[in-house]
C-alpha atoms as a PDB file:
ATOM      1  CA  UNK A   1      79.166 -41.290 -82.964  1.00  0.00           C
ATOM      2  CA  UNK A   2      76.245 -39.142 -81.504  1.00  0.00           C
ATOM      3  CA  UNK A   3      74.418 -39.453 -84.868  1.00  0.00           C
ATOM      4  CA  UNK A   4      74.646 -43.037 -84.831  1.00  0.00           C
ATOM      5  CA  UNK A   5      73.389 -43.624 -81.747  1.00  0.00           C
ATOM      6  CA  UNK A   6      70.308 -40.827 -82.060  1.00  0.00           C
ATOM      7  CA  UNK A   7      69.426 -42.836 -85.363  1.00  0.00           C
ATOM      8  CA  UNK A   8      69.578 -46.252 -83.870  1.00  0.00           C
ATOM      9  CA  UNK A   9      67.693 -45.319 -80.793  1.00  0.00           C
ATOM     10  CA  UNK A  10      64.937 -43.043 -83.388  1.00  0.00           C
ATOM     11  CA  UNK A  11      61.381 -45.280 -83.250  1.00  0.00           C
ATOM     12  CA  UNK A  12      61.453 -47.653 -86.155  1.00  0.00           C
ATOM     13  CA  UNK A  13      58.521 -46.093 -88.916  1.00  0.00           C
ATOM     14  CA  UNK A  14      56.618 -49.485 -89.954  1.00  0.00           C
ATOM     15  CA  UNK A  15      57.107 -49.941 -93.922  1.00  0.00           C
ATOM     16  CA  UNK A  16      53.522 -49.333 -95.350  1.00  0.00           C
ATOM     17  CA  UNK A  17      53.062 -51.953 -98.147  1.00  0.00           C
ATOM     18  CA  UNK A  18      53.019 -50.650-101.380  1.00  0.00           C
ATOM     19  CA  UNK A  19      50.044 -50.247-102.794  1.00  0.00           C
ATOM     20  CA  UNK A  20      48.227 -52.047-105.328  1.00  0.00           C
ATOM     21  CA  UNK A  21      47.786 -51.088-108.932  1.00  0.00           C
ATOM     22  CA  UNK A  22      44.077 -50.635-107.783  1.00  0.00           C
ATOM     23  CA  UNK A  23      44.372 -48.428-105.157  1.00  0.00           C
ATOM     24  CA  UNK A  24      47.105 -46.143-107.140  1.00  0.00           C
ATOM     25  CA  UNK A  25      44.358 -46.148-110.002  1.00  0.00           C
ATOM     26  CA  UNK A  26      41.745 -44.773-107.798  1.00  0.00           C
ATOM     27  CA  UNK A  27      43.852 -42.104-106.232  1.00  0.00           C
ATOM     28  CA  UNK A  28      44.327 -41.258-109.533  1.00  0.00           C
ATOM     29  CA  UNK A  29      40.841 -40.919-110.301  1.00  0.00           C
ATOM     30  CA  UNK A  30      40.433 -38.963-107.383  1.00  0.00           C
ATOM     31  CA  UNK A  31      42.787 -36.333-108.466  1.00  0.00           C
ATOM     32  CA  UNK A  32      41.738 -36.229-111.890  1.00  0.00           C
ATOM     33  CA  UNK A  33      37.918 -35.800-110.498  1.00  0.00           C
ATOM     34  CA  UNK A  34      39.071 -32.895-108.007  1.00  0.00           C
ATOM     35  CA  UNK A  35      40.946 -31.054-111.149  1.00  0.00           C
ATOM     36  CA  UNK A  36      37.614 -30.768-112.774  1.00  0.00           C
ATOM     37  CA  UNK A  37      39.710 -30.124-116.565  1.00  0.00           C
ATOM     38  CA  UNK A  38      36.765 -30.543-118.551  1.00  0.00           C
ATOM     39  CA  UNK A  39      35.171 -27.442-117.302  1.00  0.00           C
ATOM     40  CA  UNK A  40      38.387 -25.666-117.654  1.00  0.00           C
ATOM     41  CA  UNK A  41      38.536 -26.321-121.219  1.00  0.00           C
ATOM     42  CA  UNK A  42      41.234 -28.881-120.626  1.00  0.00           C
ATOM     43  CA  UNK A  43      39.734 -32.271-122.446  1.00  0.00           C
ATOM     44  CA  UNK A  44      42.609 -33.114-124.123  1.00  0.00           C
ATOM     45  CA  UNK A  45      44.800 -33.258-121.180  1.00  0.00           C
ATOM     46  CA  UNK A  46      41.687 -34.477-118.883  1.00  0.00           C
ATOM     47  CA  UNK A  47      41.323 -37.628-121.639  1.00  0.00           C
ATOM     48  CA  UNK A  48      45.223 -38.230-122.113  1.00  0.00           C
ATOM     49  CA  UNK A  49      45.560 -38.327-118.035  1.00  0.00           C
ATOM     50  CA  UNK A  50      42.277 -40.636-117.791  1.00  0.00           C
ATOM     51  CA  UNK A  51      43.845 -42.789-120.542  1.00  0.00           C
ATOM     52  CA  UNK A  52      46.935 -42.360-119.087  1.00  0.00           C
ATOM     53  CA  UNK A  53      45.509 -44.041-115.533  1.00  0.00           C
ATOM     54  CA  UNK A  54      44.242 -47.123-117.553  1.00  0.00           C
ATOM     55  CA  UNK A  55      46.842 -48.322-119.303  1.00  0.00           C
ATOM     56  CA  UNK A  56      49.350 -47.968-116.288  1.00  0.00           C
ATOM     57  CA  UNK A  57      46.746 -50.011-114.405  1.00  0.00           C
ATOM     58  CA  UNK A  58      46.562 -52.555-116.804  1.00  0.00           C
ATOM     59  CA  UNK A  59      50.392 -52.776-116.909  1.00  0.00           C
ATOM     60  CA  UNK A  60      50.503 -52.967-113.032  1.00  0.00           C
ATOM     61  CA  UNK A  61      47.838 -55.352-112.772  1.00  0.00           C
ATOM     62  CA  UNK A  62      48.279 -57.683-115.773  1.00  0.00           C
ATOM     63  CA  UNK A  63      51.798 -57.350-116.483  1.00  0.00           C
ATOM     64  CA  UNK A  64      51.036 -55.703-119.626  1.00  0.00           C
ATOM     65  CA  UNK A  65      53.250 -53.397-121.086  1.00  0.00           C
ATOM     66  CA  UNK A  66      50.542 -51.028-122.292  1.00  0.00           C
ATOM     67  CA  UNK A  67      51.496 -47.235-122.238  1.00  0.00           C
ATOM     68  CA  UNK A  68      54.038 -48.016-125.108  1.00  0.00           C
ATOM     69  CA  UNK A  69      51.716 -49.545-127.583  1.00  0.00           C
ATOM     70  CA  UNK A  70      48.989 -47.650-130.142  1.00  0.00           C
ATOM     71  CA  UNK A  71      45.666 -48.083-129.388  1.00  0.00           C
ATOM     72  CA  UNK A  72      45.312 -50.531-132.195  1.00  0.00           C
ATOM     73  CA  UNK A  73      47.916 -52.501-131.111  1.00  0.00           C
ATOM     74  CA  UNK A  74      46.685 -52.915-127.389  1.00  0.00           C
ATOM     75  CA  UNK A  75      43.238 -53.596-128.929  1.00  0.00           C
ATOM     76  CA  UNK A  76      44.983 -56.317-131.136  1.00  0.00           C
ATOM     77  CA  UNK A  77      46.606 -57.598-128.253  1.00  0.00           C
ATOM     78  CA  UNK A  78      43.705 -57.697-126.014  1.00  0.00           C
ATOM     79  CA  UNK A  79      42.248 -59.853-128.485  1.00  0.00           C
ATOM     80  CA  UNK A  80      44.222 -62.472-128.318  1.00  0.00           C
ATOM     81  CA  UNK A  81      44.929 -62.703-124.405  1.00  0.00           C
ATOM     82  CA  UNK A  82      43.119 -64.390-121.930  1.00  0.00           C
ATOM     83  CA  UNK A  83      43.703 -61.289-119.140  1.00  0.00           C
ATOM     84  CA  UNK A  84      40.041 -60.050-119.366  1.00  0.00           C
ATOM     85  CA  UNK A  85      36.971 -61.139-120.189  1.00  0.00           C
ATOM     86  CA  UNK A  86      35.119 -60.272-123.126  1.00  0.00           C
ATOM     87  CA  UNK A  87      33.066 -57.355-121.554  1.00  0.00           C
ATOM     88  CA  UNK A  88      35.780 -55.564-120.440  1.00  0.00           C
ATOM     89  CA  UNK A  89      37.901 -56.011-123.938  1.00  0.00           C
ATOM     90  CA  UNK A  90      34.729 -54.354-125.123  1.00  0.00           C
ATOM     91  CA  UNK A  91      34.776 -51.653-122.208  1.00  0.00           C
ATOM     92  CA  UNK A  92      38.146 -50.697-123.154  1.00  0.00           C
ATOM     93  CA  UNK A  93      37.809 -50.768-126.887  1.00  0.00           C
ATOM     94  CA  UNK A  94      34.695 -48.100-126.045  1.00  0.00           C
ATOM     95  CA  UNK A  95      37.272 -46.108-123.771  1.00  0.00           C
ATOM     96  CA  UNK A  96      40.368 -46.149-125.386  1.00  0.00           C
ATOM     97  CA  UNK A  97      37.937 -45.449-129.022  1.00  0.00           C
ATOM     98  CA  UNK A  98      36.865 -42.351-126.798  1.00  0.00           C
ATOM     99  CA  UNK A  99      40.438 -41.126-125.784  1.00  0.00           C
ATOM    100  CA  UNK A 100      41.602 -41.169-129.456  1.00  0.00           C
ATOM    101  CA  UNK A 101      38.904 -39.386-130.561  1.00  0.00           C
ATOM    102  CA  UNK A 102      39.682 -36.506-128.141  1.00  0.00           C
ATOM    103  CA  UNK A 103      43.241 -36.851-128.304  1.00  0.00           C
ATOM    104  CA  UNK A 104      43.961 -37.409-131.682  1.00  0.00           C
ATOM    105  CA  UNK A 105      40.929 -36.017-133.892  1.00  0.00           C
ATOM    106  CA  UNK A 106      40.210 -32.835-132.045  1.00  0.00           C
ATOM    107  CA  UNK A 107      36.652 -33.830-130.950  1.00  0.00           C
ATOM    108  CA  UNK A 108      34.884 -31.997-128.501  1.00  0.00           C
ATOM    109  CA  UNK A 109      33.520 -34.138-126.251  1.00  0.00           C
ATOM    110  CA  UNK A 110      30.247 -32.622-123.933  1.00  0.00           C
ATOM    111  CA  UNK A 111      30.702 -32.337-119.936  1.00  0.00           C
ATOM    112  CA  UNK A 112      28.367 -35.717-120.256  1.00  0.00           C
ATOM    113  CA  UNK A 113      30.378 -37.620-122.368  1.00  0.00           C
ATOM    114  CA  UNK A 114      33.654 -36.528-120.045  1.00  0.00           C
ATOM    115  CA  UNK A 115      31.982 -37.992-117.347  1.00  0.00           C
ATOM    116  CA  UNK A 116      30.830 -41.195-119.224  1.00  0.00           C
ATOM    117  CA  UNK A 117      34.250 -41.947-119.993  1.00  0.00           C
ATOM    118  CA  UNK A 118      35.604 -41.201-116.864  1.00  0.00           C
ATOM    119  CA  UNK A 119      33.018 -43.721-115.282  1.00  0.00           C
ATOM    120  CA  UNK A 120      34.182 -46.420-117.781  1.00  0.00           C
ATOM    121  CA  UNK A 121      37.429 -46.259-116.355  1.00  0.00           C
ATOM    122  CA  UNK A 122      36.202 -46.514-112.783  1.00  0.00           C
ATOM    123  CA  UNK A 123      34.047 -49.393-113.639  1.00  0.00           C
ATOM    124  CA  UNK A 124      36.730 -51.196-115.463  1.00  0.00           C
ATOM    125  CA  UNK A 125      39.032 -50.638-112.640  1.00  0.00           C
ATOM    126  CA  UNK A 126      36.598 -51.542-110.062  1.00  0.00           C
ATOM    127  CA  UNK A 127      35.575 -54.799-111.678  1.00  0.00           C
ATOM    128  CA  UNK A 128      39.192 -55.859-113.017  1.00  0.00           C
ATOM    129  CA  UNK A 129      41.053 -55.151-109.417  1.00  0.00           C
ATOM    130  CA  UNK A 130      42.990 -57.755-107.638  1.00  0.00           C
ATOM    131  CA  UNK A 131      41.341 -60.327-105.688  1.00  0.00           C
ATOM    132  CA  UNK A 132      42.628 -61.358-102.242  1.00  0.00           C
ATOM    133  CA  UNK A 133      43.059 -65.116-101.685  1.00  0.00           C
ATOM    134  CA  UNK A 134      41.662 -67.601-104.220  1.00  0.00           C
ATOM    135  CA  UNK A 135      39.236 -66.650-106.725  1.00  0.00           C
ATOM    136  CA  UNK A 136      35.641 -67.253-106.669  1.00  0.00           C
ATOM    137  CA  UNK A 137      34.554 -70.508-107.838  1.00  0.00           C
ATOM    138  CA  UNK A 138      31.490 -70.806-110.356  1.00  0.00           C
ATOM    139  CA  UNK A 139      28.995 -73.329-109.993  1.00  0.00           C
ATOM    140  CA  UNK A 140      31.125 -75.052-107.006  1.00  0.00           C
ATOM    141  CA  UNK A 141      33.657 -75.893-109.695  1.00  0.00           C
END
């Protein structure tokens, strides 16, 4: 009885909303940035993990079911949906091109081109993230 009433008289903790697909993405980019992997020798596992932050964005954002498919078949797909615009189905055709390379070809990517494709992701993120309220009208239209 004493345990019940300590836990109904305990302050209430406000539920934090859950965070967006956005701001889990950039936490994750955060992280990633602070490990510093490239310059631990570590590009494989820096490139799978920066992949790996993409695709669960897109599948959090878009409702996209992207970590499962190949490359090829999420560039496929991109083609033919109406989620993105064409410069960032480019973007992530560059990225994901990138990843693959690393991942899958044993490239060696420079410190430079680490950071180039880690600031494709951020700019793909920041430009694709969710919009509060309606959407900006073009043109007054």
């Amino acid at each position: 009885v004493r345990f019940l009433l300590k836990m109904l008289k305990r302050p209430k903790e406000e539920a934090q909303p859950p965070k967006s697909a956005f701001e889990i993405a950039l936490e994750r980019l955060l992280s990633l940035k602070e490990n510093d992997l490239p310059s631990k020798g570590k590009t494989k596992e820096y490139y799978s993990i920066l992949s790996d932050i993409v695709r669960r964005y897109i599948e959090v954002r878009f409702t996209i079911r992207t970590p499962e498919m190949t490359t090829q078949e999420f560039l496929w797909f991109l083609n033919t949906s109406k989620h993105l615009m064409l410069e960032h189905k480019n973007l992530l055709k560059d990225f994901l091109t990138s990843c693959d390379m690393v991942k899958f070809a044993k490239y060696g990517p420079s410190l430079e081109e680490a950071e180039n494709s880690f600031e494709l992701a951020k700019k793909f993120i920041l430009e694709t993230k969710e919009v509060a309220g309606p959407l900006p009208r073009k043109n007054g239209i």
